[in-house]
Protein backbone atom coordinates (compact mmCIF):
# COMPACT_ATOMS: atom_id res chain seq x y z
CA UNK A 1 5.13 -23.02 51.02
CA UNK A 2 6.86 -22.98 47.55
CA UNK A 3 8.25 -20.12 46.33
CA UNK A 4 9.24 -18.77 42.71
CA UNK A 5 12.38 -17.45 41.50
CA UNK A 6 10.66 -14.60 40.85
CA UNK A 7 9.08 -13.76 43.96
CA UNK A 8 12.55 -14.37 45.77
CA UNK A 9 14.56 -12.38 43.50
CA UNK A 10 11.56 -9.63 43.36
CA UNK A 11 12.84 -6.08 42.43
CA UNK A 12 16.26 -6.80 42.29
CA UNK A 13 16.34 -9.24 39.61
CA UNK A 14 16.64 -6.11 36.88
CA UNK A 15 19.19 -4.63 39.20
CA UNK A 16 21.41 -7.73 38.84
CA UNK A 17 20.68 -8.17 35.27
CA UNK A 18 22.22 -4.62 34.72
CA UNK A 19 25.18 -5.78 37.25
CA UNK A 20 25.79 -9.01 34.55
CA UNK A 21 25.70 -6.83 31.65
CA UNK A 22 28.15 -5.07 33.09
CA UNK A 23 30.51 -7.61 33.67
CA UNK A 24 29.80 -9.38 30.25
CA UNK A 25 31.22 -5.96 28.50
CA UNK A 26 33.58 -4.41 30.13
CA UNK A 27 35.50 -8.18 31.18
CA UNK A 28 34.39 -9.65 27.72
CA UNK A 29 35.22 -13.17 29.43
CA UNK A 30 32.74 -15.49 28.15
CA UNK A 31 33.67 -18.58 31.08
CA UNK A 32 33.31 -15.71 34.19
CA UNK A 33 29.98 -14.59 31.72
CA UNK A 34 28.67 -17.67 31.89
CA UNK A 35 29.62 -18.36 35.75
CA UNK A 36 27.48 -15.02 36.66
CA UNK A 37 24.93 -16.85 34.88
CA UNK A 38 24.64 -19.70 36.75
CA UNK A 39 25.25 -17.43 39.78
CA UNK A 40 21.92 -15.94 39.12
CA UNK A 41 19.96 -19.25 39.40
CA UNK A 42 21.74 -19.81 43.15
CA UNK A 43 20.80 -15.85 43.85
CA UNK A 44 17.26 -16.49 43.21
CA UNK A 45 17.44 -20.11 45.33
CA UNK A 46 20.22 -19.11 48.04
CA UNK A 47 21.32 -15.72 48.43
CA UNK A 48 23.96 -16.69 51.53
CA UNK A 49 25.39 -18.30 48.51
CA UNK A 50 25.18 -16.33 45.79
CA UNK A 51 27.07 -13.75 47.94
CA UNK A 52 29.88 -15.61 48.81
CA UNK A 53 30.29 -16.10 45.29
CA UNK A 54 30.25 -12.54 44.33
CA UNK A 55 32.77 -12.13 47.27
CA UNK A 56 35.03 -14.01 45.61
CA UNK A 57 34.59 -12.74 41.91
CA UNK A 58 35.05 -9.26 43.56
CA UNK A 59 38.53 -10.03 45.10
């Protein structure tokens, strides 16, 4: 049963758009910008992942 990025990130895919924005202007740091971006594509594949990740960006 395949499943779209979409349908795995569902409603929270805005939410963690917002949470990049974020981070893109108040850091202004275009290599941990474009990190978060390719965090997004593991979010919507592997969440485990994506939050160990953001674990480690947040310490």
């Amino acid at each position: 049963m395949p499943t779209t990025p979409q349908q795995q990130c569902g409603g929270f895919g805005w939410i963690f758009m917002i949470y990049i924005f974020c981070l893109f202007v108040c850091l202004s740091i275009f290599p941990l910008f474009a990190l978060v971006i390719i965090c997004l594509f593991f979010f919507c594949s592997f969440p485990v992942f994506f939050f160990l990740i953001w674990a480690t960006l947040a310490l």
